[in-house]
C-alpha atoms as a PDB file:
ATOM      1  CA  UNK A   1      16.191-111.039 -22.105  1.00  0.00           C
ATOM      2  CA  UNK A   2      13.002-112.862 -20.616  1.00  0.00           C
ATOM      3  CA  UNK A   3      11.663-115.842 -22.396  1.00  0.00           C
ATOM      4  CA  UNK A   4       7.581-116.010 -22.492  1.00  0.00           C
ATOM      5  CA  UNK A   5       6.580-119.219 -21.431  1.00  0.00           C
ATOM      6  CA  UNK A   6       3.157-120.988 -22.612  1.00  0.00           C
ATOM      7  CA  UNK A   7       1.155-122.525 -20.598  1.00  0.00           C
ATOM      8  CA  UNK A   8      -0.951-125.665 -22.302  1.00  0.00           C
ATOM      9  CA  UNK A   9      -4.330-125.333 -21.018  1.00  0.00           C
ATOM     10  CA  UNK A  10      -5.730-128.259 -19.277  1.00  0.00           C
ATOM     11  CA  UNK A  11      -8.305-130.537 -21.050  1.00  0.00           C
ATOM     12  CA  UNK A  12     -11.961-130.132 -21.035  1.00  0.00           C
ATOM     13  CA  UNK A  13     -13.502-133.456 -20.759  1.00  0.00           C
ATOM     14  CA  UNK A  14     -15.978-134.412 -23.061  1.00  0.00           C
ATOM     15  CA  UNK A  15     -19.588-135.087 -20.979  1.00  0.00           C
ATOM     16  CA  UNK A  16     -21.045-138.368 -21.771  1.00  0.00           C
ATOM     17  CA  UNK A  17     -24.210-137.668 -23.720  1.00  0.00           C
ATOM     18  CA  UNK A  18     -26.793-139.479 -25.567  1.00  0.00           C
ATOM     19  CA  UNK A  19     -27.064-139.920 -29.284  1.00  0.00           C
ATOM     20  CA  UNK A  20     -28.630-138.086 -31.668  1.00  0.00           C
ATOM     21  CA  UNK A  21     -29.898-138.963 -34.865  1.00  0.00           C
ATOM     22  CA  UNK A  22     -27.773-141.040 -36.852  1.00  0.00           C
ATOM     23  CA  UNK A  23     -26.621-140.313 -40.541  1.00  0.00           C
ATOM     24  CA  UNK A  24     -28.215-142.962 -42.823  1.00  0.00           C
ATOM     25  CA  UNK A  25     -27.197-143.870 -46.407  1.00  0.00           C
ATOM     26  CA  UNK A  26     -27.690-147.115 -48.560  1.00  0.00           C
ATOM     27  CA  UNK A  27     -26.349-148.213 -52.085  1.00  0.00           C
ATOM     28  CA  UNK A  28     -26.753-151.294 -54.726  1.00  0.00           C
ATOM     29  CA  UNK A  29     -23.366-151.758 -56.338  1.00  0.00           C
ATOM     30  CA  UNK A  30     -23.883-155.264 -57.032  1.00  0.00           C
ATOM     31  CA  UNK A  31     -27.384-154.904 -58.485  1.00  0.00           C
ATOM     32  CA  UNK A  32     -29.336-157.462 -58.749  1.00  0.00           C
ATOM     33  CA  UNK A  33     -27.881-159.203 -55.646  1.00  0.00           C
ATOM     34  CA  UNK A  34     -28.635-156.620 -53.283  1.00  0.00           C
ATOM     35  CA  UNK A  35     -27.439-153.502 -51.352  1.00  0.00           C
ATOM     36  CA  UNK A  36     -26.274-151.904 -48.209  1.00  0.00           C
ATOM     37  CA  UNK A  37     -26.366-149.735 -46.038  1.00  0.00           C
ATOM     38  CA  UNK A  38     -23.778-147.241 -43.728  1.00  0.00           C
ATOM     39  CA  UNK A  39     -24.368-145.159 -41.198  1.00  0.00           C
ATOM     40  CA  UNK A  40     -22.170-142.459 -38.800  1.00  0.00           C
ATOM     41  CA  UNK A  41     -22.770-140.079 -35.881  1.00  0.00           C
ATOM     42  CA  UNK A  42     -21.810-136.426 -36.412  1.00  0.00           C
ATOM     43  CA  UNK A  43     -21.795-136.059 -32.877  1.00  0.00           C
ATOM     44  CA  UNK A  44     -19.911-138.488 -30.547  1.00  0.00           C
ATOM     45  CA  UNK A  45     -21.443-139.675 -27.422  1.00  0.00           C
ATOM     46  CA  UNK A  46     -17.823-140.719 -25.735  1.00  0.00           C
ATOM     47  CA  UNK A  47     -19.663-143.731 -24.091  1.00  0.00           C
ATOM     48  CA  UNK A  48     -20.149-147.175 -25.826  1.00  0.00           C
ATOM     49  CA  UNK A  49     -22.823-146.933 -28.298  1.00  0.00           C
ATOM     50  CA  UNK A  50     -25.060-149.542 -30.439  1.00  0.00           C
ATOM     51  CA  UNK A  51     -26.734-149.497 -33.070  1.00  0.00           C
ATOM     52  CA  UNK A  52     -30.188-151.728 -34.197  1.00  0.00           C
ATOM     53  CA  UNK A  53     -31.288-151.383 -37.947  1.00  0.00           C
ATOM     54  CA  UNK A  54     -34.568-153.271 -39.634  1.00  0.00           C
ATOM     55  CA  UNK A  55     -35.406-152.921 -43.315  1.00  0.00           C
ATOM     56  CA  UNK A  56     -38.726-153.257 -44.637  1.00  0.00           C
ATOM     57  CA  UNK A  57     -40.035-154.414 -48.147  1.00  0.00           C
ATOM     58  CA  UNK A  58     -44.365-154.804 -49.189  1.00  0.00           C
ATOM     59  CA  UNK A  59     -44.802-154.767 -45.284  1.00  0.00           C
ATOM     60  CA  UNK A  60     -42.480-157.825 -44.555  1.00  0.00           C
ATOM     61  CA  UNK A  61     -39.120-157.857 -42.645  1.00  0.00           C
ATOM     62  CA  UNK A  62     -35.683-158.604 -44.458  1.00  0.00           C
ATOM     63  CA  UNK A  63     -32.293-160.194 -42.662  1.00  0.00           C
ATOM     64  CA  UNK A  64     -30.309-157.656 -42.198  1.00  0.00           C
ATOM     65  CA  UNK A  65     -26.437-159.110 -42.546  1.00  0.00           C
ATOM     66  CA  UNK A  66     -23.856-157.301 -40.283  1.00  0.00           C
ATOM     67  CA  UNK A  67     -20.414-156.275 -42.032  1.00  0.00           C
ATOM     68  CA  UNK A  68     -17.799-158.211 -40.835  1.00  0.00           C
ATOM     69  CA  UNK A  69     -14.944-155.405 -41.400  1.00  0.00           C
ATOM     70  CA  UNK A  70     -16.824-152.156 -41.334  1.00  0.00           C
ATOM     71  CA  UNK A  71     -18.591-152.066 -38.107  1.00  0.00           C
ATOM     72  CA  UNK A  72     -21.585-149.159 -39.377  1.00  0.00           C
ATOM     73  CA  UNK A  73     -22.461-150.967 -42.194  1.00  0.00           C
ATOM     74  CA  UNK A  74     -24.759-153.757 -43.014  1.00  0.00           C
ATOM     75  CA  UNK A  75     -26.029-156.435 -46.110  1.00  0.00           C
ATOM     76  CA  UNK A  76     -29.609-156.669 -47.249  1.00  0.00           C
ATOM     77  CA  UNK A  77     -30.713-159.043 -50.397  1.00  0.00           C
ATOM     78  CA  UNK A  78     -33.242-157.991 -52.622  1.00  0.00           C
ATOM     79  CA  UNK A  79     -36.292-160.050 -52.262  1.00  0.00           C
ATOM     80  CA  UNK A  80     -37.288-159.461 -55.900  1.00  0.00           C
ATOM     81  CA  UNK A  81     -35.919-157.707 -58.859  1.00  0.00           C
ATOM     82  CA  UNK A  82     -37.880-154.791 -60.486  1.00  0.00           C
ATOM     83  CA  UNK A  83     -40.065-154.413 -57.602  1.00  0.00           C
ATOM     84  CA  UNK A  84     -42.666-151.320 -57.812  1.00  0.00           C
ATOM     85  CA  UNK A  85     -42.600-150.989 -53.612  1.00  0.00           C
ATOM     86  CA  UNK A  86     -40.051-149.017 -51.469  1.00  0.00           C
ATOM     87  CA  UNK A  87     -37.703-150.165 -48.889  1.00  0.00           C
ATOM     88  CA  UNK A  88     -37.792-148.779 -45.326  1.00  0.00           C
ATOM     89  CA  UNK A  89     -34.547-148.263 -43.628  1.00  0.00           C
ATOM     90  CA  UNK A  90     -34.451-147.845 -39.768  1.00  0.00           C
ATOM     91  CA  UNK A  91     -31.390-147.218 -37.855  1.00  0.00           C
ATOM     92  CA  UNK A  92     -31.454-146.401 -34.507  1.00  0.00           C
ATOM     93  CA  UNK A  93     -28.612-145.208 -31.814  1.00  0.00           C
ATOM     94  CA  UNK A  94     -28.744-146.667 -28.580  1.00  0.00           C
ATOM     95  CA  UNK A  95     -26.572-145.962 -24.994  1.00  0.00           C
ATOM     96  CA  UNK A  96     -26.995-145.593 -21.704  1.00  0.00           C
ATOM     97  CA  UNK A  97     -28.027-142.152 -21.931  1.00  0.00           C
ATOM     98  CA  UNK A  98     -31.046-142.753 -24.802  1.00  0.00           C
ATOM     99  CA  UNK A  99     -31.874-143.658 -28.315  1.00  0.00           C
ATOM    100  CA  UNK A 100     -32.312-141.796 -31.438  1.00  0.00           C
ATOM    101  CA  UNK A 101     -33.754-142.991 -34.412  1.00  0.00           C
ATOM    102  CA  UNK A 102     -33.401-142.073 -38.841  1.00  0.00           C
ATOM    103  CA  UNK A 103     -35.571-143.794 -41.375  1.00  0.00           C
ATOM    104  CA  UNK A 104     -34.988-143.104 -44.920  1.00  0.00           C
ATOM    105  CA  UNK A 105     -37.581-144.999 -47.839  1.00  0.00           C
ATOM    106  CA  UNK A 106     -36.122-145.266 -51.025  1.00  0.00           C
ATOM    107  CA  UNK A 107     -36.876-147.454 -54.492  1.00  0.00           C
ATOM    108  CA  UNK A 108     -34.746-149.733 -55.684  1.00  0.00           C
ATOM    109  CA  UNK A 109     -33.464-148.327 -58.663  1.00  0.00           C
ATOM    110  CA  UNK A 110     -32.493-145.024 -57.153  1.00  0.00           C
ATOM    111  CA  UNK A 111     -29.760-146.983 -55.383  1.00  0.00           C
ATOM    112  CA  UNK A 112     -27.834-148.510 -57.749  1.00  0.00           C
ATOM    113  CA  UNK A 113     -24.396-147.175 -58.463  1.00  0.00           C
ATOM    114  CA  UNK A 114     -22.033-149.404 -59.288  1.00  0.00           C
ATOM    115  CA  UNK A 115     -18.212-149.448 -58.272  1.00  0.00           C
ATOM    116  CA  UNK A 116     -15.576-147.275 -60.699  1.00  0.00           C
ATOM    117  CA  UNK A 117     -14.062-149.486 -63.650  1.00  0.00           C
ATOM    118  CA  UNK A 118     -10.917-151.151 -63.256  1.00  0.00           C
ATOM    119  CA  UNK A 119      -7.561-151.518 -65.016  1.00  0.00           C
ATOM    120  CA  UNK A 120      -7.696-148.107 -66.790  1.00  0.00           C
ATOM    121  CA  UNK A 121      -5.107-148.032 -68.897  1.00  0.00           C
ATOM    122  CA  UNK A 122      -3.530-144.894 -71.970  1.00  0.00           C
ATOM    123  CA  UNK A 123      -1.288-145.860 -74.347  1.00  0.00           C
ATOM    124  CA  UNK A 124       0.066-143.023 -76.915  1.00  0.00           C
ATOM    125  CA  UNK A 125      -0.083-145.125 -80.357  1.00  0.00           C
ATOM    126  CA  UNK A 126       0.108-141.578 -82.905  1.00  0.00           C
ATOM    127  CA  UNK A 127       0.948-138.432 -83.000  1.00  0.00           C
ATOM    128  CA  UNK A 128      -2.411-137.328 -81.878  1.00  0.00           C
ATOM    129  CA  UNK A 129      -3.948-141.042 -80.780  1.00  0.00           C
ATOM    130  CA  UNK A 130      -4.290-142.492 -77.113  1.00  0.00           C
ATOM    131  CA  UNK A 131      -5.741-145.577 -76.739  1.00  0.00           C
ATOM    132  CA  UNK A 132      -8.037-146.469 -73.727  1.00  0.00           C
ATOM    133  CA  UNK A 133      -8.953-149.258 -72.405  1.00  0.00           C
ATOM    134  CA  UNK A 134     -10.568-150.673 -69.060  1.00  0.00           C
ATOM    135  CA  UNK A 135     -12.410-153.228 -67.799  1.00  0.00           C
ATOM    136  CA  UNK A 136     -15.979-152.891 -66.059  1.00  0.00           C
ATOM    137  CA  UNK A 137     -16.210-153.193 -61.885  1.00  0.00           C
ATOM    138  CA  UNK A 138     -15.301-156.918 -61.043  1.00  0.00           C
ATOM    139  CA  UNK A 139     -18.141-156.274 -58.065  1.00  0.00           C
ATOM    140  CA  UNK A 140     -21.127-156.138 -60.840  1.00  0.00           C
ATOM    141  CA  UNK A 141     -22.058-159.358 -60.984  1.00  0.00           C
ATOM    142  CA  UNK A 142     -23.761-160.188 -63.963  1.00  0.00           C
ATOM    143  CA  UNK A 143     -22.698-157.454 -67.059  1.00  0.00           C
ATOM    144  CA  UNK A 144     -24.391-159.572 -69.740  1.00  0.00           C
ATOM    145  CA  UNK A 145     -27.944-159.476 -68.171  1.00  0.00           C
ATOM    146  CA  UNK A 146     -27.290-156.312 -66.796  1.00  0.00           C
ATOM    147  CA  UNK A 147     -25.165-154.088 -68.737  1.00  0.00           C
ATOM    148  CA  UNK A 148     -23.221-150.815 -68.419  1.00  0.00           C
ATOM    149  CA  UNK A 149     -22.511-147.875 -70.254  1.00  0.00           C
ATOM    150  CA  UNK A 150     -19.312-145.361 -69.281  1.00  0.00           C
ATOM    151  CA  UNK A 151     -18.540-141.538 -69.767  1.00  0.00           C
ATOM    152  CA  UNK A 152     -14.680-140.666 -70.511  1.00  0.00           C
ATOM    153  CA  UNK A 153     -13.031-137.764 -69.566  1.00  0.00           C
ATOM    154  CA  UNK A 154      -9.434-136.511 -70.456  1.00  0.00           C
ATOM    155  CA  UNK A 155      -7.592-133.118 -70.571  1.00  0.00           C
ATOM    156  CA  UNK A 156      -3.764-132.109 -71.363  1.00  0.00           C
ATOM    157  CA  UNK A 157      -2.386-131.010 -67.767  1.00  0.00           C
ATOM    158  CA  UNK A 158      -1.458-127.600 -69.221  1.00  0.00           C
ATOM    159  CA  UNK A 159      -5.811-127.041 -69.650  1.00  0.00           C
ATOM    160  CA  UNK A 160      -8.589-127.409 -67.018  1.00  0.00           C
ATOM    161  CA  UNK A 161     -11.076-127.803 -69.203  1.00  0.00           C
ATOM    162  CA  UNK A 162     -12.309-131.454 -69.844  1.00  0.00           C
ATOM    163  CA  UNK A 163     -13.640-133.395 -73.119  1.00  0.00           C
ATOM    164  CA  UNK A 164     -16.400-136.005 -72.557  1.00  0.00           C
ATOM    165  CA  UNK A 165     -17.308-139.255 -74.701  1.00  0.00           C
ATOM    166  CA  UNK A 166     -20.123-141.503 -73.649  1.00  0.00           C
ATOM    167  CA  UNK A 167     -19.873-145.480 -74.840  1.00  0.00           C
ATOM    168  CA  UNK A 168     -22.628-147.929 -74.677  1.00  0.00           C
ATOM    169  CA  UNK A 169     -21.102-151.191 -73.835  1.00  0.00           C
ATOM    170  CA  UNK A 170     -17.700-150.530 -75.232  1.00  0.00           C
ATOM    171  CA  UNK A 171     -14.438-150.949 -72.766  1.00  0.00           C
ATOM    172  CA  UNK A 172     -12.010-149.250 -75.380  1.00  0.00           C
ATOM    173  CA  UNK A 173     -11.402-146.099 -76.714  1.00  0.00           C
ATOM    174  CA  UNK A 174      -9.440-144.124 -79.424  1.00  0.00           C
ATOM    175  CA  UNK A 175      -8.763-140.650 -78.281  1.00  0.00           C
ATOM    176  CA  UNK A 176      -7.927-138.503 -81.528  1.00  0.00           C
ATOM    177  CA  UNK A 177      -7.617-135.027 -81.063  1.00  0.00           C
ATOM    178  CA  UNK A 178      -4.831-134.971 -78.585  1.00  0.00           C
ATOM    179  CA  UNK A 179      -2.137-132.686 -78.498  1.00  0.00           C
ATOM    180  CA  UNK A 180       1.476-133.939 -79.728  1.00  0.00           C
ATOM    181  CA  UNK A 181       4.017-134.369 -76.812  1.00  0.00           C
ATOM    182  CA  UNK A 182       1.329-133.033 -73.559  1.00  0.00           C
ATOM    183  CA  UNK A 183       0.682-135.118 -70.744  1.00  0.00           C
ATOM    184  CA  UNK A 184      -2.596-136.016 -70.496  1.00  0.00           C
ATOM    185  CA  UNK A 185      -4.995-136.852 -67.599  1.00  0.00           C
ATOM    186  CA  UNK A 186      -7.526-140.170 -68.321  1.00  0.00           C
ATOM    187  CA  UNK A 187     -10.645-141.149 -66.036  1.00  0.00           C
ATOM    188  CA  UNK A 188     -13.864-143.194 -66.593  1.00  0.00           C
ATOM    189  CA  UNK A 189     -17.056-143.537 -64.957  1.00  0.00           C
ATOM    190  CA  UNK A 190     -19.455-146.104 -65.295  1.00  0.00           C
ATOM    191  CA  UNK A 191     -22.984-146.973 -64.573  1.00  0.00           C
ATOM    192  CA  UNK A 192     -25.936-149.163 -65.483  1.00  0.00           C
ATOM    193  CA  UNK A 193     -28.126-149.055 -69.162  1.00  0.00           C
ATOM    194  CA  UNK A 194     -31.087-147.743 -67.855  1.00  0.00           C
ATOM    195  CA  UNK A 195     -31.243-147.140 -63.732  1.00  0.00           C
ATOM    196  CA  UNK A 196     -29.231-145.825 -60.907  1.00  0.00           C
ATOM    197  CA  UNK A 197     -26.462-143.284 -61.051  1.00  0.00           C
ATOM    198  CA  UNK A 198     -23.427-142.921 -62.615  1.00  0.00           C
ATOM    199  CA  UNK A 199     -19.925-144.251 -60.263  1.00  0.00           C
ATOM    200  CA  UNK A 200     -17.481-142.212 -58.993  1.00  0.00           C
ATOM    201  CA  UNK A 201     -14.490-141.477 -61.535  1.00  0.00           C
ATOM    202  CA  UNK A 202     -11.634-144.281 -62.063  1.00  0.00           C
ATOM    203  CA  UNK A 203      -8.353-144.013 -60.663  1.00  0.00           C
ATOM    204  CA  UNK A 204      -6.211-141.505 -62.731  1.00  0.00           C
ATOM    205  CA  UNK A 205      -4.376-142.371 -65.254  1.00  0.00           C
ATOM    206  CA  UNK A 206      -1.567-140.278 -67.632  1.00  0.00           C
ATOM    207  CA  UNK A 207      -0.271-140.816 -71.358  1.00  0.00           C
ATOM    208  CA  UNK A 208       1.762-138.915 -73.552  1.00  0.00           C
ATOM    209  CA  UNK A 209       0.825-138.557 -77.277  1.00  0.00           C
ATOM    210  CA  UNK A 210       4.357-138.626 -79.628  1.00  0.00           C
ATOM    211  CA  UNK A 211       5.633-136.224 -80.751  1.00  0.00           C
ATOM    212  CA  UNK A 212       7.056-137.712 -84.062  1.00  0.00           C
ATOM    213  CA  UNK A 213       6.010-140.652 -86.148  1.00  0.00           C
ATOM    214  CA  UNK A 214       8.561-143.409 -85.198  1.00  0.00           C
ATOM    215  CA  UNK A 215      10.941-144.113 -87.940  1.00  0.00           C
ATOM    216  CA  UNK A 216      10.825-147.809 -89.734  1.00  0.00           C
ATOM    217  CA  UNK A 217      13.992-149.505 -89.186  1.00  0.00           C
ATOM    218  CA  UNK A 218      14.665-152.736 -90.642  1.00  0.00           C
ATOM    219  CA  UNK A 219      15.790-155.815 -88.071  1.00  0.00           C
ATOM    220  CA  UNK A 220      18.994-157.806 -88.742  1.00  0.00           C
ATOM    221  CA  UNK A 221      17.092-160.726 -90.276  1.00  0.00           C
ATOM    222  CA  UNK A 222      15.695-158.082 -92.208  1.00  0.00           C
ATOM    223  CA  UNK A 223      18.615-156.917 -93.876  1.00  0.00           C
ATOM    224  CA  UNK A 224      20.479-160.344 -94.340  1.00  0.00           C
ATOM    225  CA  UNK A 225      16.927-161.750 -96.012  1.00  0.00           C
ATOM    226  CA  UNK A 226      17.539-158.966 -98.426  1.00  0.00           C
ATOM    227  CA  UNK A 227      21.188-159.763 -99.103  1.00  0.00           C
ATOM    228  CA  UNK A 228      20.670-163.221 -99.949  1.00  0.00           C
ATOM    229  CA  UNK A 229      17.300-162.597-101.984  1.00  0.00           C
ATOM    230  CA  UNK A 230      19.222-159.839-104.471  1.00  0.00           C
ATOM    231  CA  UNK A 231      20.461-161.799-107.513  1.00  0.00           C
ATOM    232  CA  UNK A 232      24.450-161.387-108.239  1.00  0.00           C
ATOM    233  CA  UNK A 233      25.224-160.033-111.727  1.00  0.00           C
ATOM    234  CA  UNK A 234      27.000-162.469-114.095  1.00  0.00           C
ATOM    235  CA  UNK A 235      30.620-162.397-114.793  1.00  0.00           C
ATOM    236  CA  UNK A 236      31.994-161.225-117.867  1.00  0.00           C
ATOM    237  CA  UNK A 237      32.313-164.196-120.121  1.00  0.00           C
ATOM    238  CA  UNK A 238      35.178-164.047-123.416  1.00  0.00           C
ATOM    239  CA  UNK A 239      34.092-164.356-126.607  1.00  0.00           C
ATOM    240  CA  UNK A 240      35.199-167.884-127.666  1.00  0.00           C
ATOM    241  CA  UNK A 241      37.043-169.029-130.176  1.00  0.00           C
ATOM    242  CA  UNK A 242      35.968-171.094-133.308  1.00  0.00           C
ATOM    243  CA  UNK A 243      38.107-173.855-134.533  1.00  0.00           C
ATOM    244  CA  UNK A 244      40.207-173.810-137.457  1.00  0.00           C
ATOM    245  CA  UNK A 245      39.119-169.462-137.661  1.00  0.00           C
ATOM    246  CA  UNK A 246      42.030-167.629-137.190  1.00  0.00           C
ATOM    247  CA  UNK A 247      41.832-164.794-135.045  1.00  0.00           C
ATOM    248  CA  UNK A 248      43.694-161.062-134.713  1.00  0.00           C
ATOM    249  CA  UNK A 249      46.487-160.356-136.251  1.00  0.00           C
ATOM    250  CA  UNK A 250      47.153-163.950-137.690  1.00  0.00           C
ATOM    251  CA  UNK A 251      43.672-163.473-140.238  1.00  0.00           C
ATOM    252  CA  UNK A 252      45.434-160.333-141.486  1.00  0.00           C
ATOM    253  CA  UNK A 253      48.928-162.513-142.917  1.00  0.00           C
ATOM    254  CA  UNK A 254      47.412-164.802-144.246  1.00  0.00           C
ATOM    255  CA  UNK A 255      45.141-162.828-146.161  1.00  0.00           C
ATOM    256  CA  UNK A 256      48.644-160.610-147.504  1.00  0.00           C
ATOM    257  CA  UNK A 257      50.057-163.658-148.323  1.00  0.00           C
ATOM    258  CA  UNK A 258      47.175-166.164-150.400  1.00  0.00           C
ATOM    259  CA  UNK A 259      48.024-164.040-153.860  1.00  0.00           C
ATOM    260  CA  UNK A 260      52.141-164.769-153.469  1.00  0.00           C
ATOM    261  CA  UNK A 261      51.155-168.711-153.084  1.00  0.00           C
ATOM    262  CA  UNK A 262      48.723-168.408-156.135  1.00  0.00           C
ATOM    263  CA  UNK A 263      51.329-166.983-158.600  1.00  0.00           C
ATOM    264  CA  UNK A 264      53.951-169.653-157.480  1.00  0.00           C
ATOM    265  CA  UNK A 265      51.475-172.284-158.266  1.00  0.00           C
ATOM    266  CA  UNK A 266      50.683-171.198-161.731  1.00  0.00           C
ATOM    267  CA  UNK A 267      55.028-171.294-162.405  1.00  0.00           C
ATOM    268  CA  UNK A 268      54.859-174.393-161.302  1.00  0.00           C
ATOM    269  CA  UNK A 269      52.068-175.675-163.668  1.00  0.00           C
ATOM    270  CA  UNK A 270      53.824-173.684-166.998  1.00  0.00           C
ATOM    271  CA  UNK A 271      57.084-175.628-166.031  1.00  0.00           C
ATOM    272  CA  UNK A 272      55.666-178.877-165.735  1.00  0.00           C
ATOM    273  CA  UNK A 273      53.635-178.293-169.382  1.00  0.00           C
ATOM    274  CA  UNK A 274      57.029-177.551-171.238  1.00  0.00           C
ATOM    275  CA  UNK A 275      58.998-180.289-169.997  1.00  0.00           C
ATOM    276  CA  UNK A 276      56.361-183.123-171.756  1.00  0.00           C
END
């Protein structure tokens, strides 16, 4: 029996080359502070490689603000809010090979998109109720002034479809036509009253609708509250007795007996009335 060996074969070296044109894209999710912009190489150059960006506004130069963490990525602040002229953003690639530029010109408002909201969180509170709440991007900075508006969407697991409900400043949410006892799957979007485009969808979030109405059972304190607020019934009380009023079987002698004492009075009288 011969075993069939493989033979790994040997590495091709990548050849140093220069760049080409850099992927640009730029985004306001803190609107009205400002925005920024990222940037990538879809082909590497396997030698150290720089990059120089500038951003104009109405013909004048803005700081640009490196990112401290992400190293393609910078900060600009807007120089003006509502402002009617583009921004030109120029990134260029540089090693020792060459240089390659990309410019993009955009408006202001077709960059906002703010962060997802936050917190998402279902709770079943019916048969067919979830409620939903959230709270709005903590990056926005200003939701008073600026304001945002959010899209809901939520399926059972068991269906692909999914229902939609758009709120206008409104962080809660009743869901009432789900299914009793399904698992279902919660997300929100968000995005600013009257510019921009809408966020990507919130973290996930599941919730079961009941499948029965809970049952009422009294507490403890309940129960003893009732005991001592029910009124006892009164004890049988005996008739009483009257003075001097005979009673039972005593009533009946005498009454036998009253015409025997009569007669024996009227001897006596007769007697007495012959004897003077």
């Amino acid at each position: 029996m011969y075993e069939i060996l493989t033979i790994p074969s040997p590495l091709v070296p990548v050849s140093p080359a220069s760049p080409r044109e850099p992927t640009v894209t730029c985004r306001s999710n803190t609107y009205p502070k400002g925005f920024y912009c990222s940037w990538h190489l879809q082909h590497p150059t396997s030698i150290p490689t720089d990059f120089d960006v500038t951003v104009l506004h109405n013909q004048k130069s803005l700081e640009v603000t490196r990112d401290v963490v992400h190293k393609n990525r910078c900060h600009v602040q807007f120089p003006e809010v509502f402002s009617s002229y583009p921004y030109r953003v120029n990134v260029t690639a540089v090693n020792a090979l060459g240089k390659a530029s990309t410019a993009i010109t955009f408006e202001e408002f077709n960059i906002v998109k703010p962060d997802p909201p936050e917190r998402v969180v279902a709770t079943p509170s019916n048969v067919r109720r979830l409620e939903v709440t959230w709270n709005s991007p903590s990056t926005w900075p200003d939701v008073e002034i600026f304001p945002l508006k959010y899209f809901l969407r939520y399926r059972p697991l068991i269906r692909d479809q999914w229902q939609h409900v758009e709120l206008s400043d409104s962080t809660a949410h009743t869901i009432t036509d789900a299914y009793a006892g399904k698992e279902y799957i919660i997300q929100v979007a968000t995005k600013d009253m009257e510019i921009g485009t809408w966020s990507d969808w919130s973290v996930a979030v599941y919730a079961t609708p009941w499948m029965d109405e809970p049952k009422q059972i009294p507490s403890t304190t309940e129960q003893e509250l009732l005991l001592e607020t029910t009124p006892s019934p009164p004890p049988p009380s005996a008739e009483p007795h009257r003075a001097g009023v005979p009673v039972g079987r005593a009533s009946s002698s005498l009454h036998l007996l009253s015409p025997l004492l009569w007669s024996s009075c009227l001897l006596q009288g007769a007697l007495t009335l012959a004897l003077m």
